[in-house]
C-alpha atoms as a PDB file:
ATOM      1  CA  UNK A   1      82.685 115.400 167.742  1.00  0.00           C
ATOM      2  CA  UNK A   2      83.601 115.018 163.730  1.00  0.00           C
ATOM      3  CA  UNK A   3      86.127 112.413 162.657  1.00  0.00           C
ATOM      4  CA  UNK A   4      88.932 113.315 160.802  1.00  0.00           C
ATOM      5  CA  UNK A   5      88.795 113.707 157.042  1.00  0.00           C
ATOM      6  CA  UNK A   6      89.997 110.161 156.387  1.00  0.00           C
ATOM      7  CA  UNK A   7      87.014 108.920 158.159  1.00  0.00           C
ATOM      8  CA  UNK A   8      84.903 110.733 155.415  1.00  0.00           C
ATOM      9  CA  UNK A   9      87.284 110.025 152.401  1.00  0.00           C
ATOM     10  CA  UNK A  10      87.181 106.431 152.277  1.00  0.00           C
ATOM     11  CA  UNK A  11      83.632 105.925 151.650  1.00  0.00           C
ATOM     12  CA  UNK A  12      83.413 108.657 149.538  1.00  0.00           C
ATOM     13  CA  UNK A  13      86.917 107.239 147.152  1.00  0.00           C
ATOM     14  CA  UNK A  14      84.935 103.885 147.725  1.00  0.00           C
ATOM     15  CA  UNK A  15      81.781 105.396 146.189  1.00  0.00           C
ATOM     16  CA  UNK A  16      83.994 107.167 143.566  1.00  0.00           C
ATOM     17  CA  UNK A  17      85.710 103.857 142.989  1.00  0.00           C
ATOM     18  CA  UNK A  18      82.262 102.240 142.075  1.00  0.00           C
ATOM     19  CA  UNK A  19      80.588 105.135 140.156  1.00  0.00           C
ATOM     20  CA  UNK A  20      83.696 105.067 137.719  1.00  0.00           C
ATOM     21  CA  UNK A  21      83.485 101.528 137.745  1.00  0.00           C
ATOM     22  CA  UNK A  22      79.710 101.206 136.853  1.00  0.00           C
ATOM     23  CA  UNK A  23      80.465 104.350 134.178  1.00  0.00           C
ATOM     24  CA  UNK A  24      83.280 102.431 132.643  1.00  0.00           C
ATOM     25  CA  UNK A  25      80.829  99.083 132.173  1.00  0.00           C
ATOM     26  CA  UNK A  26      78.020 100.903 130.931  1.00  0.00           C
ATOM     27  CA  UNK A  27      80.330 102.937 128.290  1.00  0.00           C
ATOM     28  CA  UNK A  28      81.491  99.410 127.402  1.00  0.00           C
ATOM     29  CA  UNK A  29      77.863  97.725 126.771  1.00  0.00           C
ATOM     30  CA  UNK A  30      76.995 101.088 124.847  1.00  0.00           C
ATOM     31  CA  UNK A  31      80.352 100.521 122.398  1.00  0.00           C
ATOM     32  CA  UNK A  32      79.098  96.479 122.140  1.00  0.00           C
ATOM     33  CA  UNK A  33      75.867  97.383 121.288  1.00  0.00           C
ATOM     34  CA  UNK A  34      76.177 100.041 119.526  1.00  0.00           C
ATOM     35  CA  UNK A  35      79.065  97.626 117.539  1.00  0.00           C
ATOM     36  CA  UNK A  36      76.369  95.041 117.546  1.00  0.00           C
ATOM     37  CA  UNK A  37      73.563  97.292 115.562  1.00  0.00           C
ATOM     38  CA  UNK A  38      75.855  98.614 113.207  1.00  0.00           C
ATOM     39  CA  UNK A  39      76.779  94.923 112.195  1.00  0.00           C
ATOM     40  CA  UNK A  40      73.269  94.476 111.926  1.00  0.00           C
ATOM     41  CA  UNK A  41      72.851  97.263 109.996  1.00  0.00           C
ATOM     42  CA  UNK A  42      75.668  95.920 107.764  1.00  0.00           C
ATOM     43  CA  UNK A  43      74.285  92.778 107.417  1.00  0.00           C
ATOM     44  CA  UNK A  44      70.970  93.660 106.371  1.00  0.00           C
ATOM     45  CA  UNK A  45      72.513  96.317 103.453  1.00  0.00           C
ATOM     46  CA  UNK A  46      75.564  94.099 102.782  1.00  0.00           C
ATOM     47  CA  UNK A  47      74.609  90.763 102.100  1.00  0.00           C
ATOM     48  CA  UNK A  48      76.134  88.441 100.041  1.00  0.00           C
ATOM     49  CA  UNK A  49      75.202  88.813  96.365  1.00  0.00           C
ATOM     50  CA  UNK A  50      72.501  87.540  95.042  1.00  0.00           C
ATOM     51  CA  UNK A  51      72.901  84.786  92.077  1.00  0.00           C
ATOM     52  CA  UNK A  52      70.664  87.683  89.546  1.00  0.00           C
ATOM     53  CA  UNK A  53      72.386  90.371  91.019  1.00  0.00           C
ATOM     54  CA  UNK A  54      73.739  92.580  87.926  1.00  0.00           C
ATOM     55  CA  UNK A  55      77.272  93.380  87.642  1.00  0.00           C
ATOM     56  CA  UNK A  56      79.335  96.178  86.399  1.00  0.00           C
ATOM     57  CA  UNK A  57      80.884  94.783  82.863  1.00  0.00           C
ATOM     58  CA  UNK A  58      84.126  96.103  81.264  1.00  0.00           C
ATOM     59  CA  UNK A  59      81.969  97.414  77.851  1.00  0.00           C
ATOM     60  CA  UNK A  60      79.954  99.465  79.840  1.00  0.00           C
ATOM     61  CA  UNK A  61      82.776 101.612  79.760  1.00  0.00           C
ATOM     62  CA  UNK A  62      84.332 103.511  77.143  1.00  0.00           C
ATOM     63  CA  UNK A  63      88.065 105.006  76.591  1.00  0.00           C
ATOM     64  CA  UNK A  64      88.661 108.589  75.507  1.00  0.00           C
ATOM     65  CA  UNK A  65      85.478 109.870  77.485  1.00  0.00           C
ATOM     66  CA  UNK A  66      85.376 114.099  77.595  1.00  0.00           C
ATOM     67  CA  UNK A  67      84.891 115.365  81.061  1.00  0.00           C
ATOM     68  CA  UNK A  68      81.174 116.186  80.675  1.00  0.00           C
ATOM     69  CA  UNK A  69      81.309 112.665  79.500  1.00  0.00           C
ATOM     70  CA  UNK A  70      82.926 111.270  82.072  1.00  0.00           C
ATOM     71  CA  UNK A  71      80.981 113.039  84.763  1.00  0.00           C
ATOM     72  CA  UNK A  72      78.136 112.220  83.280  1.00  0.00           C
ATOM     73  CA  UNK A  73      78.490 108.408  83.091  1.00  0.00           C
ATOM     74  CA  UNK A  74      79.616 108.111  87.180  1.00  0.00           C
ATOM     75  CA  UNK A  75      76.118 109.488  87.879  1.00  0.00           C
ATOM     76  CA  UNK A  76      74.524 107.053  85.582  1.00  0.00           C
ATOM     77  CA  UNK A  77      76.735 104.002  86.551  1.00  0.00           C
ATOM     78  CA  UNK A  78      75.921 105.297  90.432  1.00  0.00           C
ATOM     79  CA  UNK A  79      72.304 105.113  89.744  1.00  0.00           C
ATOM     80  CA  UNK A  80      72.242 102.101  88.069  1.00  0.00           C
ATOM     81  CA  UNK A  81      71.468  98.661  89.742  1.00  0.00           C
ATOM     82  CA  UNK A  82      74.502  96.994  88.498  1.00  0.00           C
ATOM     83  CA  UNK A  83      77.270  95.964  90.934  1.00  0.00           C
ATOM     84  CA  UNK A  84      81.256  95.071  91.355  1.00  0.00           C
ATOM     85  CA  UNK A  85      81.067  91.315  90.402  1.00  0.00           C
ATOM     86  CA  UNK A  86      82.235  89.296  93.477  1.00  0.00           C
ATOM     87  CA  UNK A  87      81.633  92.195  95.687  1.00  0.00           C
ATOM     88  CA  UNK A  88      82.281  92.360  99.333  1.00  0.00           C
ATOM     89  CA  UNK A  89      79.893  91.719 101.452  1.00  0.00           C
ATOM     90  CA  UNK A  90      78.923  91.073 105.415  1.00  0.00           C
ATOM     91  CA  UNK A  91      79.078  87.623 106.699  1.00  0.00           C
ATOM     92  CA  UNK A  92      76.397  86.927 109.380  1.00  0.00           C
ATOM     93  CA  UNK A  93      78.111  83.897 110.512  1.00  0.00           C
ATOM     94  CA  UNK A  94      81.546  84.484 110.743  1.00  0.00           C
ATOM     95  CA  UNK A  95      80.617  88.548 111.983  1.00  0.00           C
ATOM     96  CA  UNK A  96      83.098  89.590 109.347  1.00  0.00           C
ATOM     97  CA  UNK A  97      83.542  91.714 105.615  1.00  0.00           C
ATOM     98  CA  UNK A  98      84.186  88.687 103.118  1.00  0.00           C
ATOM     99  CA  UNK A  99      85.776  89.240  99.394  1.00  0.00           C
ATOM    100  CA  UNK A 100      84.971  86.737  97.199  1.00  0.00           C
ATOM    101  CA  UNK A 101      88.105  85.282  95.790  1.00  0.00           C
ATOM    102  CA  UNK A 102      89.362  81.946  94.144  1.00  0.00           C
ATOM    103  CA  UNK A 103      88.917  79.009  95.975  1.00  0.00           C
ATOM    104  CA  UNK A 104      92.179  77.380  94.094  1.00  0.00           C
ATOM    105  CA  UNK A 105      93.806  80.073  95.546  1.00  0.00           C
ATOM    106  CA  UNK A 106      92.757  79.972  99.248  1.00  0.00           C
ATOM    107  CA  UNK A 107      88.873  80.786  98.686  1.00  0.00           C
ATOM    108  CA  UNK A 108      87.184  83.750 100.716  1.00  0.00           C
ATOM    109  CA  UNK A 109      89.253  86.418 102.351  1.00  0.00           C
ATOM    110  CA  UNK A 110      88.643  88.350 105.161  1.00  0.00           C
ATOM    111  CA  UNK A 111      88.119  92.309 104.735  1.00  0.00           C
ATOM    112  CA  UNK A 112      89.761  93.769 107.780  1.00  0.00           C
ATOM    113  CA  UNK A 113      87.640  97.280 108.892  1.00  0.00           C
ATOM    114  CA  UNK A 114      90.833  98.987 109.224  1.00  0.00           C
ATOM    115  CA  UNK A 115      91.268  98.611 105.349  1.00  0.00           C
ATOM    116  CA  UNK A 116      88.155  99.893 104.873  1.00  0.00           C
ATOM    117  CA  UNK A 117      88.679 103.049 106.969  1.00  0.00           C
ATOM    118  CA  UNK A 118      91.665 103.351 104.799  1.00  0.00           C
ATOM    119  CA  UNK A 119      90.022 103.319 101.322  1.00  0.00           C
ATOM    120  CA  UNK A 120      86.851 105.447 103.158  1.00  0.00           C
ATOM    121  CA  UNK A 121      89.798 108.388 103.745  1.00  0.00           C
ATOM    122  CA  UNK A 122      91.049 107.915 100.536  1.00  0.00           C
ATOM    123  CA  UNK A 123      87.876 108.697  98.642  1.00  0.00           C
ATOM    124  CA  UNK A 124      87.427 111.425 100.990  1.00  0.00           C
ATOM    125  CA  UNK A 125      90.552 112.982 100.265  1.00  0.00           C
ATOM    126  CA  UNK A 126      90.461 112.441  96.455  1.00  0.00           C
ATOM    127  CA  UNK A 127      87.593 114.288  96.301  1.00  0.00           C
ATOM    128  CA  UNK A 128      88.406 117.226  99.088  1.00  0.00           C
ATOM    129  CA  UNK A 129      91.670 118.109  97.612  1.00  0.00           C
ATOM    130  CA  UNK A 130      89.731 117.890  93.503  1.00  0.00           C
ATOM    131  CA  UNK A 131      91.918 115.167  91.928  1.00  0.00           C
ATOM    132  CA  UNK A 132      88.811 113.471  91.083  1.00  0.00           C
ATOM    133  CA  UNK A 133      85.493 113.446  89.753  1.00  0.00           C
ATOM    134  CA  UNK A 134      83.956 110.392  90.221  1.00  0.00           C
ATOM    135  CA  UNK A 135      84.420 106.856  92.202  1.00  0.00           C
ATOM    136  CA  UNK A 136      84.067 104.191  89.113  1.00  0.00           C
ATOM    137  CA  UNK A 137      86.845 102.307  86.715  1.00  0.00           C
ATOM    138  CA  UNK A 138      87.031 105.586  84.114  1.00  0.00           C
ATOM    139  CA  UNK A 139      88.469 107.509  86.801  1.00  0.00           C
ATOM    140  CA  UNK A 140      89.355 106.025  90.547  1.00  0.00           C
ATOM    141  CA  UNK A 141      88.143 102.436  90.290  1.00  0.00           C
ATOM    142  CA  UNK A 142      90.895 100.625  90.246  1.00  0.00           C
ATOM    143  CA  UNK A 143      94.576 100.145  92.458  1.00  0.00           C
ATOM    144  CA  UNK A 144      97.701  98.484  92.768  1.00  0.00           C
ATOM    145  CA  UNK A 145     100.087  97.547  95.973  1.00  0.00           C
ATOM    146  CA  UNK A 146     102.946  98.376  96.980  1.00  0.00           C
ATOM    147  CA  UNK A 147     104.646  96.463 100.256  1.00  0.00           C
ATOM    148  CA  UNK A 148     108.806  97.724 100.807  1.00  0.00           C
ATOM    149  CA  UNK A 149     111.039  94.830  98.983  1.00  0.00           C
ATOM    150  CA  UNK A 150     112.502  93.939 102.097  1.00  0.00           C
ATOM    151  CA  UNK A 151     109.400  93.436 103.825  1.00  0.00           C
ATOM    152  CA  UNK A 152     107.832  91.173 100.725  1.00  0.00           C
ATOM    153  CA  UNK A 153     111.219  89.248 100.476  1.00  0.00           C
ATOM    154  CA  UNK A 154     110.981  88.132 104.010  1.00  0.00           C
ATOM    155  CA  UNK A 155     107.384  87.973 104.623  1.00  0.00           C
ATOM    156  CA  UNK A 156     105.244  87.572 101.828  1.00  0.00           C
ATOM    157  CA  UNK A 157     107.428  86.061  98.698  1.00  0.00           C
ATOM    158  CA  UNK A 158     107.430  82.401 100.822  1.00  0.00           C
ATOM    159  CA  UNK A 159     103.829  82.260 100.377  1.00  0.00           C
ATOM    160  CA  UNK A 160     102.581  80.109  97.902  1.00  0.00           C
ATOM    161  CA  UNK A 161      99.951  80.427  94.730  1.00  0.00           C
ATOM    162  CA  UNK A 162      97.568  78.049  96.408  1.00  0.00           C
ATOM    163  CA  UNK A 163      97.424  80.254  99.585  1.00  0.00           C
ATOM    164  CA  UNK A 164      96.924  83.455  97.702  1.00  0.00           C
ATOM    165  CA  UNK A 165      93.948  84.621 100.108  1.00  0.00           C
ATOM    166  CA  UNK A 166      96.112  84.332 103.177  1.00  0.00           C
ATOM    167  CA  UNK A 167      98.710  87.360 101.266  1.00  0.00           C
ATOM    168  CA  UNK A 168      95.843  88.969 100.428  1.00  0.00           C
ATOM    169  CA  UNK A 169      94.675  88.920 104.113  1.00  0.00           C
ATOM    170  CA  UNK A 170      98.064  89.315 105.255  1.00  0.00           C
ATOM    171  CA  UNK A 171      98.331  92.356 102.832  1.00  0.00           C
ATOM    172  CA  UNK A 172      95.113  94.177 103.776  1.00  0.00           C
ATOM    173  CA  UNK A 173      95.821  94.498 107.860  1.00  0.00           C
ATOM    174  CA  UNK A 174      99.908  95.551 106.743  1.00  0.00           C
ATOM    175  CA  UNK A 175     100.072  99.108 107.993  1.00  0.00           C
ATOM    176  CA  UNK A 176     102.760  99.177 105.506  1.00  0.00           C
ATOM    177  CA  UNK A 177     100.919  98.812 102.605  1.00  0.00           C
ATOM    178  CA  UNK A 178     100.727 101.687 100.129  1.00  0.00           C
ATOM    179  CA  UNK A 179      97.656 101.806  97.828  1.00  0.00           C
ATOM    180  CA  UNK A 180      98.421 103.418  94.218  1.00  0.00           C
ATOM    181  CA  UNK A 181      95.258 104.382  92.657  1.00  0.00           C
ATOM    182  CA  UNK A 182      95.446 105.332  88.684  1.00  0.00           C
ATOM    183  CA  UNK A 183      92.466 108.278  88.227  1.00  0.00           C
ATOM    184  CA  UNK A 184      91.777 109.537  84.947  1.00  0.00           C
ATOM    185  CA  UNK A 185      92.051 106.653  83.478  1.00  0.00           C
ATOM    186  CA  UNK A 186      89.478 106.788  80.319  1.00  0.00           C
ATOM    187  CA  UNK A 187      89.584 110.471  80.555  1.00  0.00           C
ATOM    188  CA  UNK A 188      90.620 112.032  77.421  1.00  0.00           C
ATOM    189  CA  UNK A 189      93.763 114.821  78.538  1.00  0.00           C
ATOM    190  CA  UNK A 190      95.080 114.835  74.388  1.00  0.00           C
ATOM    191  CA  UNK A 191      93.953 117.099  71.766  1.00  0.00           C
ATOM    192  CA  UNK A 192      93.725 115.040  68.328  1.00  0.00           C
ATOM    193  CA  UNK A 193      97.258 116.254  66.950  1.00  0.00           C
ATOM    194  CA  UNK A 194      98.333 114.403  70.305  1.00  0.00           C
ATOM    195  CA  UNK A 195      99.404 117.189  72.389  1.00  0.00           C
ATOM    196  CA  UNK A 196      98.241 117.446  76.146  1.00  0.00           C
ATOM    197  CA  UNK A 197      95.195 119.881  75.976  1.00  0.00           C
ATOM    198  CA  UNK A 198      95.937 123.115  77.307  1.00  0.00           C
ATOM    199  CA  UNK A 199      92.088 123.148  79.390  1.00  0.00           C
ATOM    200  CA  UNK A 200      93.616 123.734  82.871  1.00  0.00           C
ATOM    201  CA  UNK A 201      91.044 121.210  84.274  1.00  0.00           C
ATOM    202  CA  UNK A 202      92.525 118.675  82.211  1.00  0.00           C
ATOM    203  CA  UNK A 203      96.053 119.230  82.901  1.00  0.00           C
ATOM    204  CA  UNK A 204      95.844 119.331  86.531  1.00  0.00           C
ATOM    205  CA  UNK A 205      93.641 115.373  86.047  1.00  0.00           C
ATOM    206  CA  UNK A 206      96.699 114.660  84.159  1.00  0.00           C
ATOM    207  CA  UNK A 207      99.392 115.510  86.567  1.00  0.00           C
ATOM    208  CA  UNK A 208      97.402 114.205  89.795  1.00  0.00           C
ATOM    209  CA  UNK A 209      96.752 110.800  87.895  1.00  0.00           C
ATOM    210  CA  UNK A 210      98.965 108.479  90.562  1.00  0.00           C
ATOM    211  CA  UNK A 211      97.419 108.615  94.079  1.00  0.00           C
ATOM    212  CA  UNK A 212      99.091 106.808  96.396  1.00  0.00           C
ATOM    213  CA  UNK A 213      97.609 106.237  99.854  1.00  0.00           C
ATOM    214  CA  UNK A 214      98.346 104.888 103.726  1.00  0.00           C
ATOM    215  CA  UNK A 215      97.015 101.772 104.909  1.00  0.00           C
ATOM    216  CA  UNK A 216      96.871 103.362 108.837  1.00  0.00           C
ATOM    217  CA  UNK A 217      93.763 104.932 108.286  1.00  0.00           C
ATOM    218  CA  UNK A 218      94.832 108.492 108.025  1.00  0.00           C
ATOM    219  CA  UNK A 219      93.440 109.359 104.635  1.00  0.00           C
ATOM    220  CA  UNK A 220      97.462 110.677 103.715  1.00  0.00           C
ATOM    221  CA  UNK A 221      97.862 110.599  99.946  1.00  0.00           C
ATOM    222  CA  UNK A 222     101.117 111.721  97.714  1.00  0.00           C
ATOM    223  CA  UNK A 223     101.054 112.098  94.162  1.00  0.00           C
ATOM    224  CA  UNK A 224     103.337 110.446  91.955  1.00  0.00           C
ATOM    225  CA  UNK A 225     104.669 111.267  88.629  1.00  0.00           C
ATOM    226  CA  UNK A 226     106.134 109.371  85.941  1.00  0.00           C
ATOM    227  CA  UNK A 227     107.666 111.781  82.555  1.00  0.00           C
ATOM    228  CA  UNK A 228     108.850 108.997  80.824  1.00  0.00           C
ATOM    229  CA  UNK A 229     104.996 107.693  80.314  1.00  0.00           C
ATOM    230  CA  UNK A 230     102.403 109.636  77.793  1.00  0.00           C
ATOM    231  CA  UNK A 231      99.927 108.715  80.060  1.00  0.00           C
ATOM    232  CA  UNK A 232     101.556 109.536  83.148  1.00  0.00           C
ATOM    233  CA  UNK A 233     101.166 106.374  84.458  1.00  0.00           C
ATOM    234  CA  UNK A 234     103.418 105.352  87.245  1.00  0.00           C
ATOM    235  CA  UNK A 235     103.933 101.303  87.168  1.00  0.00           C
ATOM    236  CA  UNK A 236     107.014 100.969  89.345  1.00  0.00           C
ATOM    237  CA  UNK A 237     108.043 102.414  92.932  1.00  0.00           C
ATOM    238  CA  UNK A 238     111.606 102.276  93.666  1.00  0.00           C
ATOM    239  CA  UNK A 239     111.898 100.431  97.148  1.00  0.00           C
ATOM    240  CA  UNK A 240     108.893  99.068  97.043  1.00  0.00           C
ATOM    241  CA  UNK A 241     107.563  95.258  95.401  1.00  0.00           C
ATOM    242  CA  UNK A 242     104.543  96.195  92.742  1.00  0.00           C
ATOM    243  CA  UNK A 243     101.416  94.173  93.113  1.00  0.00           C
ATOM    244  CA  UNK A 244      99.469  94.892  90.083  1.00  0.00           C
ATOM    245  CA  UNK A 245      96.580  92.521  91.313  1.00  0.00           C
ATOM    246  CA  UNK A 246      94.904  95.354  93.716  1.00  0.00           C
ATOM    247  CA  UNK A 247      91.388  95.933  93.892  1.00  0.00           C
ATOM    248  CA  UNK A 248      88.431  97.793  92.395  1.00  0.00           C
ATOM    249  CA  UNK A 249      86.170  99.845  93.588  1.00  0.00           C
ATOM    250  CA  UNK A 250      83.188 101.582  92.456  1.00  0.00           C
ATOM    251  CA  UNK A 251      80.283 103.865  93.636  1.00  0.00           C
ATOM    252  CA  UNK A 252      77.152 102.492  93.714  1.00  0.00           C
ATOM    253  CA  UNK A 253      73.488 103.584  95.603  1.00  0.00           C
ATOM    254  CA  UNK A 254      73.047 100.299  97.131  1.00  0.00           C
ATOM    255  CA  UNK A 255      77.133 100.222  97.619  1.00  0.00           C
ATOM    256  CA  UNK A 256      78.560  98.117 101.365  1.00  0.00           C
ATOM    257  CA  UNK A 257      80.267 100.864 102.564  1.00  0.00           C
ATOM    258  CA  UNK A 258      79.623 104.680 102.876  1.00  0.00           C
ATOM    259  CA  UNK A 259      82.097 107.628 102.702  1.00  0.00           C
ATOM    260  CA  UNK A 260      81.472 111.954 101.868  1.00  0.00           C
ATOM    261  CA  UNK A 261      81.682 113.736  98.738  1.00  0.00           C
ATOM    262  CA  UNK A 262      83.674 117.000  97.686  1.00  0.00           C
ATOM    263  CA  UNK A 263      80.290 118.605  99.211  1.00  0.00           C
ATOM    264  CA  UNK A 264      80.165 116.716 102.607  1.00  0.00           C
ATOM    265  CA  UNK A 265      77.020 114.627 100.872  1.00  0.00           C
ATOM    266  CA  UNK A 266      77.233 110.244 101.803  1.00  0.00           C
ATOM    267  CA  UNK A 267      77.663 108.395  98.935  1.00  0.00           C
ATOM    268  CA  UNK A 268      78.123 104.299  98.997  1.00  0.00           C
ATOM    269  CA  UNK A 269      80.695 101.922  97.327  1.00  0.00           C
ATOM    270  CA  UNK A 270      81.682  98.704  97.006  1.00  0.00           C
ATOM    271  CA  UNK A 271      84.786  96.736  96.889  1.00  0.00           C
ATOM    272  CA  UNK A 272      85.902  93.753  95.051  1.00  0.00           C
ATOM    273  CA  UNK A 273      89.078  91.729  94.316  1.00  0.00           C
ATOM    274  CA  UNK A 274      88.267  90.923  90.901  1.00  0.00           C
ATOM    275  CA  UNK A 275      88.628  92.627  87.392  1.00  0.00           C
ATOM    276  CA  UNK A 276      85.644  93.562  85.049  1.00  0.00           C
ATOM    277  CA  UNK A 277      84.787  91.213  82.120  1.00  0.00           C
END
């Protein structure tokens, strides 16, 4: 005679109860590994700069480019071999994205990969929604920071000069960070008499100039305007504390970190705390 079905569902939610559990564990050695190559991956692309490596100087750029010009020059500049000088790279050792900063101001500082998700959806966006044509200083290389007063007043103004990397660190992982990006900025929008040029390409480069995106990843960015400038340049954010000292970032073929074009194509780019010279 058959048992009841409790005699039968115990082993079998016991069974269950293991499958799920050897599933889970397996799923979780997949992510490590799979964590684990891409590192390596990273490290073997990524490593720190190398003491010939050529960098990316300010007079390789020039102001007042045309758009043909301008176009033009990213491809060249994203060919080329040269670099963001103290560029991030992957640190083997410490299994972490280091930026190169100065060591009288804290030394090294850790790249958090949520950051870099960030920026990746920001380039992705630029160039989805056509506010951009290239990833280089002319145009979207460089940024600013913008953390709410109240928030800087109470966490970040008590921080001194000599600890500058731990803001920056503490910056970078703030889901409340806003990243302002100035585009178009060696792009030539004027006609000589001075007058904004009436090419409908230019105009709309002018007017999406101030790109301001989230630091949670989501690739959200708002456009900013700012009349009183010729430019168009937006320098100050009511509610919020401006950091001028953001970072640059430039396309590059040999770039750290990858993200897609306007055409769905991988491109690479770098990222680096300091200024061209």
């Amino acid at each position: 005679m058959l048992g009841n079905c409790q005699d039968f569902a115990a082993p079998r939610a016991a069974l269950l109860s293991a499958f799920c559990h050897h599933h889970r564990m397996t799923l979780s050695l997949s992510a490590l590994i799979l964590k684990l190559l891409l590192h390596s991956v990273a490290f073997s692309q990524c490593p720190p700069p190398a003491p010939n490596e050529e960098v990316l100087r300010a007079s390789d750029f020039q102001w007042s480019y045309s758009l043909p010009a301008l176009i033009t020059r990213f491809q060249e500049i994203l060919a080329s071999p040269r670099r963001l000088p103290q560029r991030a790279f992957w640190d083997e050792s410490q299994s972490a994205w280091i930026l190169p900063y100065d060591l009288s101001r804290g030394g090294p500082v850790r790249l958090p990969e949520s950051f870099i998700r960030s920026v990746r959806r920001h380039l992705e966006e630029a160039w989805r929604l056509d506010y951009i044509d290239g990833v280089f200083f002319p145009d979207m290389g460089h940024s600013h920071f913008l953390i709410p007063q109240d928030k800087w007043d109470r966490d970040y103004a008590p921080i001194p000069v000599r600890e500058m990397a731990r803001l920056y660190e503490k910056m970078l992982a703030d889901p409340e960070l806003k990243i302002l990006y100035h585009t178009a900025e060696q792009l030539e929008v004027r006609t000589p008499d001075g007058e904004l040029d009436r090419d409908r390409r230019l105009q709309w480069r002018f007017y999406s100039r101030n790109l301001v995106g989230d630091n949670r990843g989501e690739g959200r960015l708002e456009l900013l305007q700012n009349p009183r400038s010729r430019a168009n340049t937006v320098s100050d954010v009511p509610g919020y504390r401006w950091w001028g000292a953001g970072f640059n970032v430039s396309a590059q073929r040999q770039g750290c970190f990858t993200a897609r074009d306007a055409r769905g194509e991988t491109f690479r780019f770098d990222l680096s705390l300091s200024d061209l010279e």
